[in-house]
PDB file of N, CA and C in Angstrom:
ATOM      1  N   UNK A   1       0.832  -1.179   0.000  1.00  0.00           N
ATOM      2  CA  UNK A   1       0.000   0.000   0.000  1.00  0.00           C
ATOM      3  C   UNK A   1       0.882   1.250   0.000  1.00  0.00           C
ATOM      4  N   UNK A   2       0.458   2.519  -1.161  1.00  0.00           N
ATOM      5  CA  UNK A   2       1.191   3.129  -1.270  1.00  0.00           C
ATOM      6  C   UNK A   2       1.136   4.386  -0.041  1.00  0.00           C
ATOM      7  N   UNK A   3       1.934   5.429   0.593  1.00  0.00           N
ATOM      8  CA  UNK A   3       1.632   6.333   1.533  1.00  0.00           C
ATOM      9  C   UNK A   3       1.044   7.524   0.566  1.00  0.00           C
ATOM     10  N   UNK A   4       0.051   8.129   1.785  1.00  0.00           N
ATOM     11  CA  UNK A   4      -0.046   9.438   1.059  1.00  0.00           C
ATOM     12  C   UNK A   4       0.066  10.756   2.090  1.00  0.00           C
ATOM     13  N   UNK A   5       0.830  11.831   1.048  1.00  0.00           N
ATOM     14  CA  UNK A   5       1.526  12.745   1.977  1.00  0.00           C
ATOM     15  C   UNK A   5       0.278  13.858   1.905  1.00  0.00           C
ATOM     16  N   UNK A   6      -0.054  14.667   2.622  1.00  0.00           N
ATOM     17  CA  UNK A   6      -0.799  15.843   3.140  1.00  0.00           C
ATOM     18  C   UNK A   6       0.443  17.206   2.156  1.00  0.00           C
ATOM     19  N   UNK A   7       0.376  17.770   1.588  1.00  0.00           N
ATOM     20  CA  UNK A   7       0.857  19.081   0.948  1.00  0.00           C
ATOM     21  C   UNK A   7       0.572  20.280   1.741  1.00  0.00           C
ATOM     22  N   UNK A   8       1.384  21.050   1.914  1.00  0.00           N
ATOM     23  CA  UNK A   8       1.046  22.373   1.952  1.00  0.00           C
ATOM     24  C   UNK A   8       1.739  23.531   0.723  1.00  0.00           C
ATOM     25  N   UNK A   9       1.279  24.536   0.552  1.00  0.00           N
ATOM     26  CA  UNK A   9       2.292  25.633  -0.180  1.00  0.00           C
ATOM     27  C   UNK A   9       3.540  26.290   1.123  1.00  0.00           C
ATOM     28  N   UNK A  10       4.929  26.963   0.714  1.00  0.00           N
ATOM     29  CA  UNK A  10       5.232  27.291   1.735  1.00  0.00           C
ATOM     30  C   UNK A  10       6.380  28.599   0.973  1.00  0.00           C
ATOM     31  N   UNK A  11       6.765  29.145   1.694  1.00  0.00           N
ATOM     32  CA  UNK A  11       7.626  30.406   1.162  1.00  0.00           C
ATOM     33  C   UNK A  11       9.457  29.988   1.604  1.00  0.00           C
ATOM     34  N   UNK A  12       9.871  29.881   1.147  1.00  0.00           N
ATOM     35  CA  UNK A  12      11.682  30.185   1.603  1.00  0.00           C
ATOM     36  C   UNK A  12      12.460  31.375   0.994  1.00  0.00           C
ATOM     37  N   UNK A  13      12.670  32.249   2.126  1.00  0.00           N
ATOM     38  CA  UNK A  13      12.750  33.347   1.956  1.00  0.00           C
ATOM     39  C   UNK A  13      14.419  33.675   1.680  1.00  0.00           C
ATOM     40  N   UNK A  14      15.253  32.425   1.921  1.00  0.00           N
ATOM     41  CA  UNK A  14      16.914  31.924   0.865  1.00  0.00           C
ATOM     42  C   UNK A  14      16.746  32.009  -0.402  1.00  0.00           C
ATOM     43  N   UNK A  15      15.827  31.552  -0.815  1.00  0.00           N
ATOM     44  CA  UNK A  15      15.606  31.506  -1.980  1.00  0.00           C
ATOM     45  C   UNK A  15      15.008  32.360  -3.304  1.00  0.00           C
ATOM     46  N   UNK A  16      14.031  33.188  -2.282  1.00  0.00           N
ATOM     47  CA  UNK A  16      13.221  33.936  -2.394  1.00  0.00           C
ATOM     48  C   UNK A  16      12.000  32.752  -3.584  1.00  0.00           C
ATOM     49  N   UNK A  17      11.523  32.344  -3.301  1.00  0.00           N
ATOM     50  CA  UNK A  17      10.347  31.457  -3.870  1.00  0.00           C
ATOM     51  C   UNK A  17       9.715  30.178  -3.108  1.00  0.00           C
ATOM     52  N   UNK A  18       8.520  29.932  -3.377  1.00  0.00           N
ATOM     53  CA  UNK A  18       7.374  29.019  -2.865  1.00  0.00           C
ATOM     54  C   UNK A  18       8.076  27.619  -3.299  1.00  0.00           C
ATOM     55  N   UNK A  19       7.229  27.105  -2.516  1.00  0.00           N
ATOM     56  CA  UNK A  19       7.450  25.273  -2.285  1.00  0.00           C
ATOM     57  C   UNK A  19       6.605  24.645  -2.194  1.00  0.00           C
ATOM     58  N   UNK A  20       6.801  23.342  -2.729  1.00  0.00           N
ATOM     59  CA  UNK A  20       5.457  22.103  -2.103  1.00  0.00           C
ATOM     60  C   UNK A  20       6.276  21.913  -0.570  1.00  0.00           C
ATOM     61  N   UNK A  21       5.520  21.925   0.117  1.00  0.00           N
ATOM     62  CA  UNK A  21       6.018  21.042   1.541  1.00  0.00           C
ATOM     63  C   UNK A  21       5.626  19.698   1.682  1.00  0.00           C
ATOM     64  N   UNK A  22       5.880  18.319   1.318  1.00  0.00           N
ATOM     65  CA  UNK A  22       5.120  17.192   2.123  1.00  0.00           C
ATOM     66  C   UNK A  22       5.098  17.384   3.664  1.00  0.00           C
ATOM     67  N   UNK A  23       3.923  16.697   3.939  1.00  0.00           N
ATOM     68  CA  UNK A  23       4.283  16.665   5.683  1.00  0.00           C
ATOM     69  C   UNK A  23       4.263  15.665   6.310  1.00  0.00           C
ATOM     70  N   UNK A  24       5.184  15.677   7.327  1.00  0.00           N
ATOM     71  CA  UNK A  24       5.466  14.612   7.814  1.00  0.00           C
ATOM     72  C   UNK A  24       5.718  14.479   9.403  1.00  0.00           C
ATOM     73  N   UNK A  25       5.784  13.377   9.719  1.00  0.00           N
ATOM     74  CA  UNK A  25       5.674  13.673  11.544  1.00  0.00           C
ATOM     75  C   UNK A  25       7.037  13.080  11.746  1.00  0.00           C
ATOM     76  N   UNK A  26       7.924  13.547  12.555  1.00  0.00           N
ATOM     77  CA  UNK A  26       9.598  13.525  12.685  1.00  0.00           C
ATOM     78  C   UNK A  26       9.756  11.997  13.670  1.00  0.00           C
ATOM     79  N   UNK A  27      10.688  11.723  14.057  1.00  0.00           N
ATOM     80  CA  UNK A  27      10.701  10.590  14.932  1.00  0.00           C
ATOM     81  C   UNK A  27      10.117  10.761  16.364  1.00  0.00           C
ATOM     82  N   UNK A  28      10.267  12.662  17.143  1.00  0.00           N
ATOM     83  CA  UNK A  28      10.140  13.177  18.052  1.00  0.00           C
ATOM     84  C   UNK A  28       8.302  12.849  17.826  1.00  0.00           C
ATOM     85  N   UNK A  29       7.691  13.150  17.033  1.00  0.00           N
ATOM     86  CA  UNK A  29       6.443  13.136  17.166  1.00  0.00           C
ATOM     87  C   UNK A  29       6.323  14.630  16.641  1.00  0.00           C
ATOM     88  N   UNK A  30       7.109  15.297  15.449  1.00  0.00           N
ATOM     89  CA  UNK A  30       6.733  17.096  15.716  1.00  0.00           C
ATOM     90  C   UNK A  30       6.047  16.707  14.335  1.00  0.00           C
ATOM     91  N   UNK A  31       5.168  17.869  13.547  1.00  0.00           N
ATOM     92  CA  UNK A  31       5.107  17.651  12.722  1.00  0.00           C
ATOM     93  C   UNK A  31       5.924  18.632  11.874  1.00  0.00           C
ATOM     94  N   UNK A  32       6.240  18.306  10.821  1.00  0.00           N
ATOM     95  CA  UNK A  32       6.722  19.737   9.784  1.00  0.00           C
ATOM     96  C   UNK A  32       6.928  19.287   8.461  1.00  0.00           C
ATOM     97  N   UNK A  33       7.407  20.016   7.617  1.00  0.00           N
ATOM     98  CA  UNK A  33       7.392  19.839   6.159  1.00  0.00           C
ATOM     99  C   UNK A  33       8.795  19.776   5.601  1.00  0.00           C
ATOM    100  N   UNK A  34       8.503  19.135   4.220  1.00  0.00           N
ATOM    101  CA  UNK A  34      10.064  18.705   4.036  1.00  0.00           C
ATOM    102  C   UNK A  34       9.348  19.410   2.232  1.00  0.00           C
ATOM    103  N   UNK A  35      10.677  20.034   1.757  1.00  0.00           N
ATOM    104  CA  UNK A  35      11.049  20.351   0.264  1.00  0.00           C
ATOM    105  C   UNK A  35      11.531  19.407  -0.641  1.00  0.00           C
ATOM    106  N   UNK A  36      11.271  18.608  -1.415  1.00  0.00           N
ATOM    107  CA  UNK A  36      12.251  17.896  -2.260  1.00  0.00           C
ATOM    108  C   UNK A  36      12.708  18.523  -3.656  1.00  0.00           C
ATOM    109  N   UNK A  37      12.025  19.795  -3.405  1.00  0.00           N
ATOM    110  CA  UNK A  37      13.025  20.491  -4.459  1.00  0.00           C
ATOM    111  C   UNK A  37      14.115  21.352  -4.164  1.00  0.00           C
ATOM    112  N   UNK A  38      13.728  21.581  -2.395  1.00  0.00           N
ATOM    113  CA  UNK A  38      15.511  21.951  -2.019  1.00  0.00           C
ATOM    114  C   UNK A  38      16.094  21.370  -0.884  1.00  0.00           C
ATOM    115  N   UNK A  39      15.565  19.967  -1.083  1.00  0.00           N
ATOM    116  CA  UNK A  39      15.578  18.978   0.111  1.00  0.00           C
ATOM    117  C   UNK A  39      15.910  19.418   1.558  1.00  0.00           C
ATOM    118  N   UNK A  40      15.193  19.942   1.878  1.00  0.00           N
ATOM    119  CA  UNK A  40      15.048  20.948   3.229  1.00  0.00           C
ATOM    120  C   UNK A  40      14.138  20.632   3.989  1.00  0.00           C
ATOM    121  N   UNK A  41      13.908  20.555   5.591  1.00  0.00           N
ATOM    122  CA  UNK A  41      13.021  20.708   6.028  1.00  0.00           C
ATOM    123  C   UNK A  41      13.046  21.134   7.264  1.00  0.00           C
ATOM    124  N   UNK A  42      11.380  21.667   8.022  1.00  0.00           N
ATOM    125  CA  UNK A  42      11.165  22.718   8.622  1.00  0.00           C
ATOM    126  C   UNK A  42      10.216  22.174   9.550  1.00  0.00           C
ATOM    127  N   UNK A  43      10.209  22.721  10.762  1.00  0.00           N
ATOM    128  CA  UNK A  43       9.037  22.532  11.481  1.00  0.00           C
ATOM    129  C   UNK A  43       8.178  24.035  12.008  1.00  0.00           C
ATOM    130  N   UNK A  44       8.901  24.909  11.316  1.00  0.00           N
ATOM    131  CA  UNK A  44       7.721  25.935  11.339  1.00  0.00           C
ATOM    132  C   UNK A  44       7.305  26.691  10.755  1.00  0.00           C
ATOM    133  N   UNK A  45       6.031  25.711  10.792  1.00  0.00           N
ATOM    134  CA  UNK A  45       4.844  25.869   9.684  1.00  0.00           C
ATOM    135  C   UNK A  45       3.988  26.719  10.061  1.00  0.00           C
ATOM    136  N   UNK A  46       3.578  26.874  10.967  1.00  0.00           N
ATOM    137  CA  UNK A  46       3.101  28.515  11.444  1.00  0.00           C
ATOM    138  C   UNK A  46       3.382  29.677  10.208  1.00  0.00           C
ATOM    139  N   UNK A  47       5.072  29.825  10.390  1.00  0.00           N
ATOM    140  CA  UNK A  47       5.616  30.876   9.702  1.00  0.00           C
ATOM    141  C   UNK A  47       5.566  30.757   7.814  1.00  0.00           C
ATOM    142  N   UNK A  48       6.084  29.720   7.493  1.00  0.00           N
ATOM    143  CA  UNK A  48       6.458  29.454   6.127  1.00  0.00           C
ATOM    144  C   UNK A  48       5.186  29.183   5.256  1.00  0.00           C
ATOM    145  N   UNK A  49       3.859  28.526   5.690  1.00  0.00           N
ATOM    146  CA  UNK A  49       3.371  28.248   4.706  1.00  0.00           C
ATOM    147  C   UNK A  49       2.001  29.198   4.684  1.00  0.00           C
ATOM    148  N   UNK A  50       1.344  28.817   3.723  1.00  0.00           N
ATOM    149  CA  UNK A  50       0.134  29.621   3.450  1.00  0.00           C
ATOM    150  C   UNK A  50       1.152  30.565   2.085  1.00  0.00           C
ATOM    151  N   UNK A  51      -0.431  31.307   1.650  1.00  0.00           N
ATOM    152  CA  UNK A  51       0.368  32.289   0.842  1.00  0.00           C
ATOM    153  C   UNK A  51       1.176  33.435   1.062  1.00  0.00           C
ATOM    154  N   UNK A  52       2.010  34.319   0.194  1.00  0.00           N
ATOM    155  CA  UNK A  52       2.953  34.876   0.624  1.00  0.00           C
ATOM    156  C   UNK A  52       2.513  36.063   1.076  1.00  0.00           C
ATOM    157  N   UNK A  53       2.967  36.826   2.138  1.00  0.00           N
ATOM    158  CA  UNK A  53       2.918  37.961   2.987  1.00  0.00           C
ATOM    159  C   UNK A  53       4.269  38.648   2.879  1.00  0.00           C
ATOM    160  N   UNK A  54       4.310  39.481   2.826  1.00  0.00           N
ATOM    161  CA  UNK A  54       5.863  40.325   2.899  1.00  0.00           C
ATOM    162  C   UNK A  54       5.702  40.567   4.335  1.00  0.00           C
ATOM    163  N   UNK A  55       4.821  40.859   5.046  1.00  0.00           N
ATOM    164  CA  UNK A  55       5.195  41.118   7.031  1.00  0.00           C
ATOM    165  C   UNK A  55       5.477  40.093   7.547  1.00  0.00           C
ATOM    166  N   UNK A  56       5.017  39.129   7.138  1.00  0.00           N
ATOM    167  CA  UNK A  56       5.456  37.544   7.893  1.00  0.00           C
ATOM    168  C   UNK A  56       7.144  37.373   8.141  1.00  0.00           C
ATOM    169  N   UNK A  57       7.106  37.120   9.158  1.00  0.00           N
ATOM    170  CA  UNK A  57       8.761  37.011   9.986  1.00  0.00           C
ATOM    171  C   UNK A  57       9.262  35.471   9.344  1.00  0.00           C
ATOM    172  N   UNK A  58       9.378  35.437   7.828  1.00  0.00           N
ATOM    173  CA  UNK A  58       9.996  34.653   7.255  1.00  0.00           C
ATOM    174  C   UNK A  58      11.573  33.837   7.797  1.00  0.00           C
ATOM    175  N   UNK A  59      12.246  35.340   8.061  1.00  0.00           N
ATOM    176  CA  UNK A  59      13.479  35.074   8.437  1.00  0.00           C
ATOM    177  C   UNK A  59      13.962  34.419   9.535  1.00  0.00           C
ATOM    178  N   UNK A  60      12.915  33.897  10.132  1.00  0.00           N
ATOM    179  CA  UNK A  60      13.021  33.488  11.681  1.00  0.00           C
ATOM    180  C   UNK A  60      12.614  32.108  11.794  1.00  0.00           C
ATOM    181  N   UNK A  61      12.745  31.742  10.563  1.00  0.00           N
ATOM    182  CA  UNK A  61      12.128  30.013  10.301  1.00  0.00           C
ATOM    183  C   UNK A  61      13.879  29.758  10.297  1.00  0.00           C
ATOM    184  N   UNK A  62      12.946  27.977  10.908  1.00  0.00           N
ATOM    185  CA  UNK A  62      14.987  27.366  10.485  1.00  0.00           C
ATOM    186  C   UNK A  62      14.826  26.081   9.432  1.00  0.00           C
ATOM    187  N   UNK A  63      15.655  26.210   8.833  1.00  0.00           N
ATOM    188  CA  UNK A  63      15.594  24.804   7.699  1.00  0.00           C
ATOM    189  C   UNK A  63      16.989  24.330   8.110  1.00  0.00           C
ATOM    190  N   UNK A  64      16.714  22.764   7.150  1.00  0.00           N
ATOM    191  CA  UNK A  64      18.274  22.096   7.902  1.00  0.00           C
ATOM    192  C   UNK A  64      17.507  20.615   6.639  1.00  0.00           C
ATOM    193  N   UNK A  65      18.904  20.358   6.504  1.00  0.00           N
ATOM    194  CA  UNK A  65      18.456  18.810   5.473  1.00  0.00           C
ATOM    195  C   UNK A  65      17.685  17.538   6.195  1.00  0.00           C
ATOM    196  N   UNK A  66      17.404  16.786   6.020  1.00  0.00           N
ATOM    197  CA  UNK A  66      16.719  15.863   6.455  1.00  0.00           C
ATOM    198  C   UNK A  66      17.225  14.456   6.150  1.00  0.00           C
ATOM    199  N   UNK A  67      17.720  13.765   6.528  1.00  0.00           N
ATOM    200  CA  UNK A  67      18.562  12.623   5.943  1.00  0.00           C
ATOM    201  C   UNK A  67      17.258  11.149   5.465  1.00  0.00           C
ATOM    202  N   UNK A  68      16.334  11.168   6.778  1.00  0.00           N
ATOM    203  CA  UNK A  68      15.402   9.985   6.705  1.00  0.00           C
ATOM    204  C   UNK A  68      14.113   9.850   5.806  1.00  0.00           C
ATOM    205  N   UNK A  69      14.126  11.214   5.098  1.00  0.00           N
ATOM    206  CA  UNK A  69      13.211  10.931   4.274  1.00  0.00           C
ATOM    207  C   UNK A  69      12.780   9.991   3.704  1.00  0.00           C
ATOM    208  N   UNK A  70      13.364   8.914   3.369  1.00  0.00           N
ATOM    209  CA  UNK A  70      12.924   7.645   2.859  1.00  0.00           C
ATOM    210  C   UNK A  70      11.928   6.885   3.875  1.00  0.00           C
ATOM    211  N   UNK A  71      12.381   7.267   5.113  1.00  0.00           N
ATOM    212  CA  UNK A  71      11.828   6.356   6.005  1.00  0.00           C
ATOM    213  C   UNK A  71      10.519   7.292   6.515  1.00  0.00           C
ATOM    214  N   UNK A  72      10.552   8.406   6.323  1.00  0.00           N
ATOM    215  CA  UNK A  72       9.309   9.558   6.806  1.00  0.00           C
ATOM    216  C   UNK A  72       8.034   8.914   6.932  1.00  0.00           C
ATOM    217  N   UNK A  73       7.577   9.504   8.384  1.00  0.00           N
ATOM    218  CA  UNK A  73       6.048   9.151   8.343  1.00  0.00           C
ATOM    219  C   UNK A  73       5.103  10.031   7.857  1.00  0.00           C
ATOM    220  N   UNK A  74       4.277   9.773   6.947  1.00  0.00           N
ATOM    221  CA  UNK A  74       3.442  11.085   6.301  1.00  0.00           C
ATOM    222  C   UNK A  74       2.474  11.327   8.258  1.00  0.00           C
ATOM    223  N   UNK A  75       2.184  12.333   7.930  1.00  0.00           N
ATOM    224  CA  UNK A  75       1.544  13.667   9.336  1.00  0.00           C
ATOM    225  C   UNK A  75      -0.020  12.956   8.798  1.00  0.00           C
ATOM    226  N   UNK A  76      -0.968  12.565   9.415  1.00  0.00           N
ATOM    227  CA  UNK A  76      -1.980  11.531   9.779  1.00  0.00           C
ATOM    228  C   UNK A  76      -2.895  12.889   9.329  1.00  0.00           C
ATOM    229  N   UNK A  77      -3.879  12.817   9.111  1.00  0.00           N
ATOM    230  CA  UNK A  77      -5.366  13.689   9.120  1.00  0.00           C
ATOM    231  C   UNK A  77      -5.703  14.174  10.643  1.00  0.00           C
ATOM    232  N   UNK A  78      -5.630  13.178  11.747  1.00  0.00           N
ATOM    233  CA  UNK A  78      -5.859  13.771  12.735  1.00  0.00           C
ATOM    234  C   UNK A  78      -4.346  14.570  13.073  1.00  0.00           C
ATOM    235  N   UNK A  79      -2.821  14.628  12.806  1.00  0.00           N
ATOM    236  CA  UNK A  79      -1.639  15.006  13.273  1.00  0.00           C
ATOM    237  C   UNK A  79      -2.120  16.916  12.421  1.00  0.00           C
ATOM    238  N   UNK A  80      -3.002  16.946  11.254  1.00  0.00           N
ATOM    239  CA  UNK A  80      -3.251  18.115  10.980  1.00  0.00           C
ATOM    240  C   UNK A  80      -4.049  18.613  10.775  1.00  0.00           C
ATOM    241  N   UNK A  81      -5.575  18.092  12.143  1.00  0.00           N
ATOM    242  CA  UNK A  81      -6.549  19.002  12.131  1.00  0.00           C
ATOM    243  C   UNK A  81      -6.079  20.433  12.481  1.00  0.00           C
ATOM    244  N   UNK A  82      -5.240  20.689  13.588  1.00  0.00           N
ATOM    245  CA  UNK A  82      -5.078  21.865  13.813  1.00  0.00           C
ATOM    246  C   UNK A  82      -4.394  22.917  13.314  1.00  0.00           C
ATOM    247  N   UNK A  83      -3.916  22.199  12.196  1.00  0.00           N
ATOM    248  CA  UNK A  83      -3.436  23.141  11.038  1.00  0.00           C
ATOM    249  C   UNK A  83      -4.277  22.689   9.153  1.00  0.00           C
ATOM    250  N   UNK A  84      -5.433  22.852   9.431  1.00  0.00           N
ATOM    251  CA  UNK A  84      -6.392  22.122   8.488  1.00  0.00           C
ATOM    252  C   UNK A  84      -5.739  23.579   7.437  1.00  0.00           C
ATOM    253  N   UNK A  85      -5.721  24.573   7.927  1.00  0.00           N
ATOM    254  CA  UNK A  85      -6.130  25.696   6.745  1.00  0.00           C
ATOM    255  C   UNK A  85      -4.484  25.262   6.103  1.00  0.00           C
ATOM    256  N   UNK A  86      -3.615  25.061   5.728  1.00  0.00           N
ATOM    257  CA  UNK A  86      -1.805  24.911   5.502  1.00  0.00           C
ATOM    258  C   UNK A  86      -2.242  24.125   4.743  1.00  0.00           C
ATOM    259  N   UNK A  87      -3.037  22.858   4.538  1.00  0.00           N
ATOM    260  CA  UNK A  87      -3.202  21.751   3.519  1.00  0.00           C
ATOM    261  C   UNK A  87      -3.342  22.342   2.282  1.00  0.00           C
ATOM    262  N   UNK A  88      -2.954  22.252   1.100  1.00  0.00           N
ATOM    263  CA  UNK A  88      -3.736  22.507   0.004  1.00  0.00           C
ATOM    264  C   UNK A  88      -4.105  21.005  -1.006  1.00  0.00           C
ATOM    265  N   UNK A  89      -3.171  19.831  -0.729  1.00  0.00           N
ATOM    266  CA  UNK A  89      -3.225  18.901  -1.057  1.00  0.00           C
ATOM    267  C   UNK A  89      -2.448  17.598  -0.771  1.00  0.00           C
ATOM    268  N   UNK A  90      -2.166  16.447  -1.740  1.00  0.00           N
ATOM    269  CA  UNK A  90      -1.566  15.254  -1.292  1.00  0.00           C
ATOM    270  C   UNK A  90      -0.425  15.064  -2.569  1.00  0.00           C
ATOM    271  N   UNK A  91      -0.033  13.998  -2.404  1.00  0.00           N
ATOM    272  CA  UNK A  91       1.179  13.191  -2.826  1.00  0.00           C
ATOM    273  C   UNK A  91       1.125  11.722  -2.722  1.00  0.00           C
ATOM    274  N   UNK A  92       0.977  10.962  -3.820  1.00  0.00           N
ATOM    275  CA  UNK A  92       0.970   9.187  -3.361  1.00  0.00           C
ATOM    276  C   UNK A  92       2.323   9.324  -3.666  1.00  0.00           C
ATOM    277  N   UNK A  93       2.748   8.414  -2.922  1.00  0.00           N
ATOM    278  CA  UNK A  93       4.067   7.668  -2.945  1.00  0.00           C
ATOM    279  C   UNK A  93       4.645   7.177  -4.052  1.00  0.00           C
ATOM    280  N   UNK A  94       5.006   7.945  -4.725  1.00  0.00           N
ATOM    281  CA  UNK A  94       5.996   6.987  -6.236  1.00  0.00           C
ATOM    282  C   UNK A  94       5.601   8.050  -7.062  1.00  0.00           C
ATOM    283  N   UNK A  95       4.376   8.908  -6.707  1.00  0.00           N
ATOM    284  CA  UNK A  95       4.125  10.208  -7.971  1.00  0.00           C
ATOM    285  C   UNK A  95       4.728  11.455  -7.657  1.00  0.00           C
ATOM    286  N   UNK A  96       5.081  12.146  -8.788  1.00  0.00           N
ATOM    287  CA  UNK A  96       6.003  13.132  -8.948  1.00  0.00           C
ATOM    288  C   UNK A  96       4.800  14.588  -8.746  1.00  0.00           C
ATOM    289  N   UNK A  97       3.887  14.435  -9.041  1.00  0.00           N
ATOM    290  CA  UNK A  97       2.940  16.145  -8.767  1.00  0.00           C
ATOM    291  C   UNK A  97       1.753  16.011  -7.887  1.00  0.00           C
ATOM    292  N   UNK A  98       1.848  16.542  -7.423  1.00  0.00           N
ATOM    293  CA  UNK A  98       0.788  17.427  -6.117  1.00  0.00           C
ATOM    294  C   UNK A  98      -0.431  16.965  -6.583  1.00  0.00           C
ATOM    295  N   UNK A  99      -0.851  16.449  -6.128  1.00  0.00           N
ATOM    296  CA  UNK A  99      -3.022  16.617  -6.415  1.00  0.00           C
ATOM    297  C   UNK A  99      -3.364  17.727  -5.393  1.00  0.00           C
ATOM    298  N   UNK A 100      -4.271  18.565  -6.809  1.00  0.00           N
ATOM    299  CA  UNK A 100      -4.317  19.936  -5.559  1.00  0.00           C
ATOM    300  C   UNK A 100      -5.839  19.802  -4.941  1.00  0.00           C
ATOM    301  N   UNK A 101      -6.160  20.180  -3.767  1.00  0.00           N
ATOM    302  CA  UNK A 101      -7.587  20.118  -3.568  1.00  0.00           C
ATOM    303  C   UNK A 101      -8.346  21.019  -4.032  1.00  0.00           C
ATOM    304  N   UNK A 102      -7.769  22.294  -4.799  1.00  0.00           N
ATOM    305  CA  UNK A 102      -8.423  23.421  -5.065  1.00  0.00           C
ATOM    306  C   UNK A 102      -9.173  23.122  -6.843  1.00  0.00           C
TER     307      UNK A 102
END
């Protein structure tokens, strides 16, 4: 059975441009999002995702690589009721583009 990842949109402000985030729940139990287009990931999602704001305290997010991605647990439906509005979509496991919910 294949996994399926929860999406959000997200901003990196290194880069200056948006991201898919998958999400995922860390070994600690946190949840946060990982980039595989700048293989990065973050646990604050508060700050980074949603659409872009220029007042948002971008700069105060931390990214750092992620080595276990292979082994990642996708972030459960209940791990992101409380961040329901950050979803915009999913990811099956082995596919390369976003299914958007919009």
């Amino acid at each position: 059975m294949k996994k399926i990842y929860y999406v959000a949109e997200a901003y990196i402000e290194d880069y200056n441009q948006g991201t898919d985030l998958i999400l995922i729940k860390s070994k600690s139990g946190n949840i946060g999002g990982y980039s595989f287009e700048f293989d990065l990931y973050t646990e604050d999602l508060e700050i980074v995702t949603g659409p872009y704001a220029p007042e948002r305290p971008y700069y105060k997010s931390r990214w750092h690589g992620y080595e276990d991605i292979k082994h990642a647990m996708p972030a459960s439906y209940q791990d992101l009721q409380k961040m329901e509005r950050v979803v915009t979509g999913y990811l099956v496991e082995g596919e390369f583009s976003v299914n958007s919910f919009n």
